[in-house]
C-alpha atoms as a PDB file:
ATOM      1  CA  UNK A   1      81.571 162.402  11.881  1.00  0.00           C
ATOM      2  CA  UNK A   2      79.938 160.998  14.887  1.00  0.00           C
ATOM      3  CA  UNK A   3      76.041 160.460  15.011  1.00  0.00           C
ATOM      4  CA  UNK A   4      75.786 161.935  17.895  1.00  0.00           C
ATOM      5  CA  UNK A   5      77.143 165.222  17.180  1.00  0.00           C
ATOM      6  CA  UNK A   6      75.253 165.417  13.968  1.00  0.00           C
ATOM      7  CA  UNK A   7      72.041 164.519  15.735  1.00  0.00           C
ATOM      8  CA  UNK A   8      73.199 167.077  18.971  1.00  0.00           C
ATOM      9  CA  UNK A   9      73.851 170.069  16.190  1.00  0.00           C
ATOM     10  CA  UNK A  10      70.543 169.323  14.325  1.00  0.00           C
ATOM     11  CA  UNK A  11      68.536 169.425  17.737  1.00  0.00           C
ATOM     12  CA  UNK A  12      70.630 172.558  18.714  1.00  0.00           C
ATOM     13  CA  UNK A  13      68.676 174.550  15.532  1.00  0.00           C
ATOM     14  CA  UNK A  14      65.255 173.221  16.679  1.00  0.00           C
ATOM     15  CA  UNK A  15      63.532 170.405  18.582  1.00  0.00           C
ATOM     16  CA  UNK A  16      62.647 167.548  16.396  1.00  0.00           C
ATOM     17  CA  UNK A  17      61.470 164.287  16.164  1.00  0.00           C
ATOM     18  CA  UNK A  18      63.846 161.157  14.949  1.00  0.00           C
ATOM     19  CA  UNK A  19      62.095 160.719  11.515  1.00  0.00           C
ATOM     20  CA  UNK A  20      62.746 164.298  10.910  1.00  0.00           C
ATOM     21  CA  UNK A  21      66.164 164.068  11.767  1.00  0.00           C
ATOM     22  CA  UNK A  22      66.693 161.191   9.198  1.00  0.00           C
ATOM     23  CA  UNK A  23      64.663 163.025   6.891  1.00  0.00           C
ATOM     24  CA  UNK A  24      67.391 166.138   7.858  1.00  0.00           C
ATOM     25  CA  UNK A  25      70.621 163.933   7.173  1.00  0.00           C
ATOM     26  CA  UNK A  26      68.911 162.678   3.701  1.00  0.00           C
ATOM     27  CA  UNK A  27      67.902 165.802   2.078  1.00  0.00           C
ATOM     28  CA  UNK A  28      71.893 167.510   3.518  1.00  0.00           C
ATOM     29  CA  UNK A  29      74.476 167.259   1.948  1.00  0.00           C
ATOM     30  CA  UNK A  30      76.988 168.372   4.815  1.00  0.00           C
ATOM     31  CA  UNK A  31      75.658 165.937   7.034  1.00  0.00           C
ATOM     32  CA  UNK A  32      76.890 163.066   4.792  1.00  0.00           C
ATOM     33  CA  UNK A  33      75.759 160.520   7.234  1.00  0.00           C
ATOM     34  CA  UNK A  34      73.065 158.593   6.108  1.00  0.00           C
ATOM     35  CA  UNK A  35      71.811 156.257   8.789  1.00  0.00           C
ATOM     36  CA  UNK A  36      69.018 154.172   9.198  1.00  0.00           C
ATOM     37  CA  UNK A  37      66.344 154.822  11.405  1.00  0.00           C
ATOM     38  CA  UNK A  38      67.430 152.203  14.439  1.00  0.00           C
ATOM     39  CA  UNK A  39      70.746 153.973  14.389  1.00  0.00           C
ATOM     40  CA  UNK A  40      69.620 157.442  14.674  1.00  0.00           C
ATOM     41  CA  UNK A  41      66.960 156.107  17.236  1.00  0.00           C
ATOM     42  CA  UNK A  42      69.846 153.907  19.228  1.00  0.00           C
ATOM     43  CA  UNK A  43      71.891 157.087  19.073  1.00  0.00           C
ATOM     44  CA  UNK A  44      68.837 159.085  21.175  1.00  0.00           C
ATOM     45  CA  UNK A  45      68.653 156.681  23.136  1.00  0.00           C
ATOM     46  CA  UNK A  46      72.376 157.066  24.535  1.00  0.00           C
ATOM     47  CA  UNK A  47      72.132 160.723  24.349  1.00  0.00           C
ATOM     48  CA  UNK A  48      69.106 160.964  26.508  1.00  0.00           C
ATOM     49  CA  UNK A  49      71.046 158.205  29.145  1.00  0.00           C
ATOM     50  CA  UNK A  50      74.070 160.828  29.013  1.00  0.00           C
ATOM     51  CA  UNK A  51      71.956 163.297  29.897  1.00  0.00           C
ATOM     52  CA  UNK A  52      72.416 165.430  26.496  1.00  0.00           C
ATOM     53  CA  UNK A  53      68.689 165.618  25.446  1.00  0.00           C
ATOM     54  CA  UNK A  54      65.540 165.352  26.294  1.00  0.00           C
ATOM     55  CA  UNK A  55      62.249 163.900  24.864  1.00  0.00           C
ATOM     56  CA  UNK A  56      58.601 165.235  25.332  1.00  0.00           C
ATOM     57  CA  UNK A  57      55.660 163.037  24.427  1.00  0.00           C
ATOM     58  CA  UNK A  58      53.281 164.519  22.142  1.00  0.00           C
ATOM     59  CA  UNK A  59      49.863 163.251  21.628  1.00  0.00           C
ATOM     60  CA  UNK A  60      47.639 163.847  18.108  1.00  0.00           C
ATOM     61  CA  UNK A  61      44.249 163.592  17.016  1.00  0.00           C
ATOM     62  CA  UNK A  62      44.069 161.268  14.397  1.00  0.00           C
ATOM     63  CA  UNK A  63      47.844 160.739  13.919  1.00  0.00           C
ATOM     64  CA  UNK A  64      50.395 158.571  15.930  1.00  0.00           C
ATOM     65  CA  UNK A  65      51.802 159.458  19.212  1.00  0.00           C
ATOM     66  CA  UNK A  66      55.536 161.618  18.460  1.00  0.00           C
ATOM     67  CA  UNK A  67      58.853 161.750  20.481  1.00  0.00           C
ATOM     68  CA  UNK A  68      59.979 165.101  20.257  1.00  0.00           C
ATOM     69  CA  UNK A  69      63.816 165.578  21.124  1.00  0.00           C
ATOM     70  CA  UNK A  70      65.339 168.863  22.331  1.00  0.00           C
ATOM     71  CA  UNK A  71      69.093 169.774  23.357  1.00  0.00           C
ATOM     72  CA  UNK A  72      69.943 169.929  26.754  1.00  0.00           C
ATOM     73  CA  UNK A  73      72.241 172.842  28.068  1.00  0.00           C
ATOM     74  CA  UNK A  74      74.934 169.633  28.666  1.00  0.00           C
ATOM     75  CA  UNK A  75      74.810 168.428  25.283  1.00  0.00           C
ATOM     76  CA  UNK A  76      74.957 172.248  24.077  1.00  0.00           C
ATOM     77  CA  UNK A  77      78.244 172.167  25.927  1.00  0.00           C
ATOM     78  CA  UNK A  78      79.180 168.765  24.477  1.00  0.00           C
ATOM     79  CA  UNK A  79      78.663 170.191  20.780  1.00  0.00           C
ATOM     80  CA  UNK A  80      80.251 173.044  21.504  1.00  0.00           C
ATOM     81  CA  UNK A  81      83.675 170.768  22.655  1.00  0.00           C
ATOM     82  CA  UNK A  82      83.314 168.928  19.688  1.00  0.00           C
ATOM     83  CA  UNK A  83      83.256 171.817  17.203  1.00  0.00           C
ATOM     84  CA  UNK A  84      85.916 173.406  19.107  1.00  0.00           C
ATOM     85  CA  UNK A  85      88.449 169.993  18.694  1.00  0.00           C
ATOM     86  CA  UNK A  86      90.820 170.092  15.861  1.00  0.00           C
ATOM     87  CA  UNK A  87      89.059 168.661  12.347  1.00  0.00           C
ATOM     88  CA  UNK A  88      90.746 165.785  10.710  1.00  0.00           C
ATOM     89  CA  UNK A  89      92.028 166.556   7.264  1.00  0.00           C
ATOM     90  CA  UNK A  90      89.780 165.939   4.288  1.00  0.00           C
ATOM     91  CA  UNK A  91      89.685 162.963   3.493  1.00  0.00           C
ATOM     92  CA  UNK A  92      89.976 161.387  -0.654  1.00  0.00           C
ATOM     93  CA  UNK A  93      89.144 157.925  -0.294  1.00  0.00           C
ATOM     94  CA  UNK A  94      87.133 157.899  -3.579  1.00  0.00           C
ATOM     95  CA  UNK A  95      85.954 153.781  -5.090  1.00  0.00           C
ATOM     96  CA  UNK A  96      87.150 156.195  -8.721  1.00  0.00           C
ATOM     97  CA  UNK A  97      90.455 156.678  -8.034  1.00  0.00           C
ATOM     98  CA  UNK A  98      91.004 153.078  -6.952  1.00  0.00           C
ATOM     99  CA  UNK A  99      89.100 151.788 -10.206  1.00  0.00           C
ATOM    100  CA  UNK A 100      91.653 154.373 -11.841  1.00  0.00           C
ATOM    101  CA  UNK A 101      94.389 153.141 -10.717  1.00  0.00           C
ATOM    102  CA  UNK A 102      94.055 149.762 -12.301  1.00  0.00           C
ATOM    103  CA  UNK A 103      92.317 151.106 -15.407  1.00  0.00           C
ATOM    104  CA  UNK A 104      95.463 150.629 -17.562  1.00  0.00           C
ATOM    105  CA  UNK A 105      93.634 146.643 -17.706  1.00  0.00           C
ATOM    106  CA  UNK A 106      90.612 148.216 -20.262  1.00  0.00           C
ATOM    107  CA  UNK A 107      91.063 149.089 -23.536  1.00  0.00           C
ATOM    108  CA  UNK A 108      90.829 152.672 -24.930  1.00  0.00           C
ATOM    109  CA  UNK A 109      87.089 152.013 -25.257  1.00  0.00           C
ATOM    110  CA  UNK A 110      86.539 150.645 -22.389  1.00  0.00           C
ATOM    111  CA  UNK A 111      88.412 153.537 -20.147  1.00  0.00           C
ATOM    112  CA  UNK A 112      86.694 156.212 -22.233  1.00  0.00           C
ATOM    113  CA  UNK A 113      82.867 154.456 -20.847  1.00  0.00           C
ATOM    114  CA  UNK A 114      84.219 154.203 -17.314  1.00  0.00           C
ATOM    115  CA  UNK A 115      85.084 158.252 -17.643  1.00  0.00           C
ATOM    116  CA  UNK A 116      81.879 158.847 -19.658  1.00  0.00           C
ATOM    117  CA  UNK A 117      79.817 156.946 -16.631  1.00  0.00           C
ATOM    118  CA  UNK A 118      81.871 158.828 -14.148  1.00  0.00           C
ATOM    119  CA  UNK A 119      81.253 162.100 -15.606  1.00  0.00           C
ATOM    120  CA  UNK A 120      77.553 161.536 -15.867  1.00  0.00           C
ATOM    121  CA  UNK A 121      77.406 160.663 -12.160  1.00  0.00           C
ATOM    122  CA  UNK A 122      79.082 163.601 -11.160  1.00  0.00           C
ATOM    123  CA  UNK A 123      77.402 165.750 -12.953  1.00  0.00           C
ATOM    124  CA  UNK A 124      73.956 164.501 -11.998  1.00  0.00           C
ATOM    125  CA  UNK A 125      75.409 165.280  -8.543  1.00  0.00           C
ATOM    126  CA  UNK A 126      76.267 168.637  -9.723  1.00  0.00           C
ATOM    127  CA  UNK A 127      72.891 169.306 -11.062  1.00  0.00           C
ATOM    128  CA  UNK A 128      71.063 167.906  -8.079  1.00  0.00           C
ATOM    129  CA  UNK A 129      72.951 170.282  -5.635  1.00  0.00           C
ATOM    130  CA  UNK A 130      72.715 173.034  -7.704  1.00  0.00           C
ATOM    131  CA  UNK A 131      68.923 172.472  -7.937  1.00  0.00           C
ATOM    132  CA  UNK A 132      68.667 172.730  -4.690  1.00  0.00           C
ATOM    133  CA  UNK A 133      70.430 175.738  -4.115  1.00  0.00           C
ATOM    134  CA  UNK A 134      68.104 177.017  -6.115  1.00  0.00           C
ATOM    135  CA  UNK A 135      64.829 175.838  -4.430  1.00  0.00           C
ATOM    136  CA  UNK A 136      66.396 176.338  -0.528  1.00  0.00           C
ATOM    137  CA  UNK A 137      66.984 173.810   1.736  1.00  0.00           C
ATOM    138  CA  UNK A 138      65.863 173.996   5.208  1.00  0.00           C
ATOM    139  CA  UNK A 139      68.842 174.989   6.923  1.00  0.00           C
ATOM    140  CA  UNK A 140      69.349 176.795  10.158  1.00  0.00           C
ATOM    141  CA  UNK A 141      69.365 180.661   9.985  1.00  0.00           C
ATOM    142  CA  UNK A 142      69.411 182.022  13.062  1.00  0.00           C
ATOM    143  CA  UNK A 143      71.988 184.290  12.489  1.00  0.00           C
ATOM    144  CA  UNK A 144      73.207 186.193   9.659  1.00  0.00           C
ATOM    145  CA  UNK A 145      76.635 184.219  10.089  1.00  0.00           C
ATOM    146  CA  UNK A 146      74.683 181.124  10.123  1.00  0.00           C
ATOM    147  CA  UNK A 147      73.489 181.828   6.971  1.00  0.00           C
ATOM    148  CA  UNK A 148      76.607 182.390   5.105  1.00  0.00           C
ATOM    149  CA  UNK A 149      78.380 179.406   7.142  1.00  0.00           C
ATOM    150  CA  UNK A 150      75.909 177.111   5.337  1.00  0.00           C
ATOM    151  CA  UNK A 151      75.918 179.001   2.279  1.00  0.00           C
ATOM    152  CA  UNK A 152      79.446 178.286   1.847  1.00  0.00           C
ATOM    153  CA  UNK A 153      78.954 174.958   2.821  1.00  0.00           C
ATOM    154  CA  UNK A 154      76.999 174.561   0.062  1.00  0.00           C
ATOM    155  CA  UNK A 155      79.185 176.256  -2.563  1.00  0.00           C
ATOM    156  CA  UNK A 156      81.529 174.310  -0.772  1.00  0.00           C
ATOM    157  CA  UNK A 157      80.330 170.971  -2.004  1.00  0.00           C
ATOM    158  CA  UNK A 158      79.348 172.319  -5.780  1.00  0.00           C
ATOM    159  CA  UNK A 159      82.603 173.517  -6.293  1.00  0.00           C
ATOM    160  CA  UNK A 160      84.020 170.273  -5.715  1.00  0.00           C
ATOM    161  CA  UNK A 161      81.803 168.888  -8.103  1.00  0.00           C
ATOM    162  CA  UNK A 162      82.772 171.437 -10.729  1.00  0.00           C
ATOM    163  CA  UNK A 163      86.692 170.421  -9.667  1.00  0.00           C
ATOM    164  CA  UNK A 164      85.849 166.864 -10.406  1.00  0.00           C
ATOM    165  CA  UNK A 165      84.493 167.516 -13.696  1.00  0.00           C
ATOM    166  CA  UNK A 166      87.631 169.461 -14.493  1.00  0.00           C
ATOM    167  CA  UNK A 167      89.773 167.174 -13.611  1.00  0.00           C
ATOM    168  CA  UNK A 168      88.185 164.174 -15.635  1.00  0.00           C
ATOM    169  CA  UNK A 169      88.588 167.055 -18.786  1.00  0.00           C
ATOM    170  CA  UNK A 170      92.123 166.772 -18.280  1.00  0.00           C
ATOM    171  CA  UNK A 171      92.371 163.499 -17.648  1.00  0.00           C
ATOM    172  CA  UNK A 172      90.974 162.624 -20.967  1.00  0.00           C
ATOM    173  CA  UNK A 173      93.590 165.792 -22.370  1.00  0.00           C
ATOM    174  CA  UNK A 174      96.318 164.445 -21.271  1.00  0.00           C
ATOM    175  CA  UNK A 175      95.847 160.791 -22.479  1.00  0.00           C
ATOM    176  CA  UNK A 176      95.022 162.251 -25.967  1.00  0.00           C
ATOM    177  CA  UNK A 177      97.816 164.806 -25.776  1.00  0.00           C
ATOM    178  CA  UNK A 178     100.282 161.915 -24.955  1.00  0.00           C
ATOM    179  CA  UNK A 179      98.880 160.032 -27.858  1.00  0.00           C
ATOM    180  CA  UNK A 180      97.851 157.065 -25.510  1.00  0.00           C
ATOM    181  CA  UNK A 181      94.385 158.097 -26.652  1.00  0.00           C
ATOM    182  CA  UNK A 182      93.378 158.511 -30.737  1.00  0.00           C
ATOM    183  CA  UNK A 183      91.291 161.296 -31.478  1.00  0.00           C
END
């Protein structure tokens, strides 16, 4: 996922400054970019050179100066061209399954601890997103279809979490049911 597009789509739900933004991409799990602060700044900067947003200065009483960054009708057209092109299959390039695959190296004990340690990490993922959920993000709802197209995002990710979990369940079934595993 570019930067750019993430940052265009973001200012196409509402004008914003760029420590929102990064706030934005932190607290969303669908925008799985997690930049720092010169990048998403360095990014503006080349979208407001290409002529895709604007800025507008806005003074405070008491608090710092703020950059506020809208969406031109150009880089409206621009995210609309890049939603539009064909997606890229999903991608599984997961640092597990590469540990896995060279996990016949640890003893039984050991593999069951990297599983265990696995497990918990997914499932304080699971538990994090599902929290959430539950409290409501800020997300974009400016439509009724909006809503359920980040609804579903959402399930979207939790149900891949759930998937993991059931997979590392029979994982561990089949090494036990193969008697590679005691009981």
């Amino acid at each position: 996922m570019s930067i750019k597009h993430a940052i265009l789509g973001a200012l196409s739900w509402k004008p914003t400054t760029g420590y929102d933004l990064k706030k934005f991409f932190e607290n969303s799990a669908a925008m799985y970019w997690s930049g720092n602060n010169n990048q998403i700044y360095k990014a503006l900067v080349q979208l407001l050179e290409e002529g895709l947003v604007t800025n507008e200065i806005q003074h405070q009483d008491k608090a710092p100066t703020k950059k506020i960054y809208s969406i031109t009708g150009k880089g409206l057209n621009e995210l609309k061209q890049w939603v539009l092109a064909a997606s890229d299959a999903p991608e599984f390039r997961k640092t597990f399954l590469v540990q896995l695959s060279w996990a016949d190296l640890l003893t039984e004990e050991e593999l069951l601890a990297v599983l265990a340690n696995y497990e918990n990490e997914v499932k304080i993922q699971l538990l994090i997103h599902e929290e959430n959920n539950r409290r409501g993000r800020e997300y974009p709802s400016r439509s009724s279809r909006e809503v359920i197209l980040w609804d579903m995002i959402s399930e979207n990710i939790i149900s891949s979490y759930k998937n993991e979990l059931n997979w590392i369940e029979n994982l561990r079934q089949q090494l036990y049911k193969k008697g590679l595993f005691e009981e």
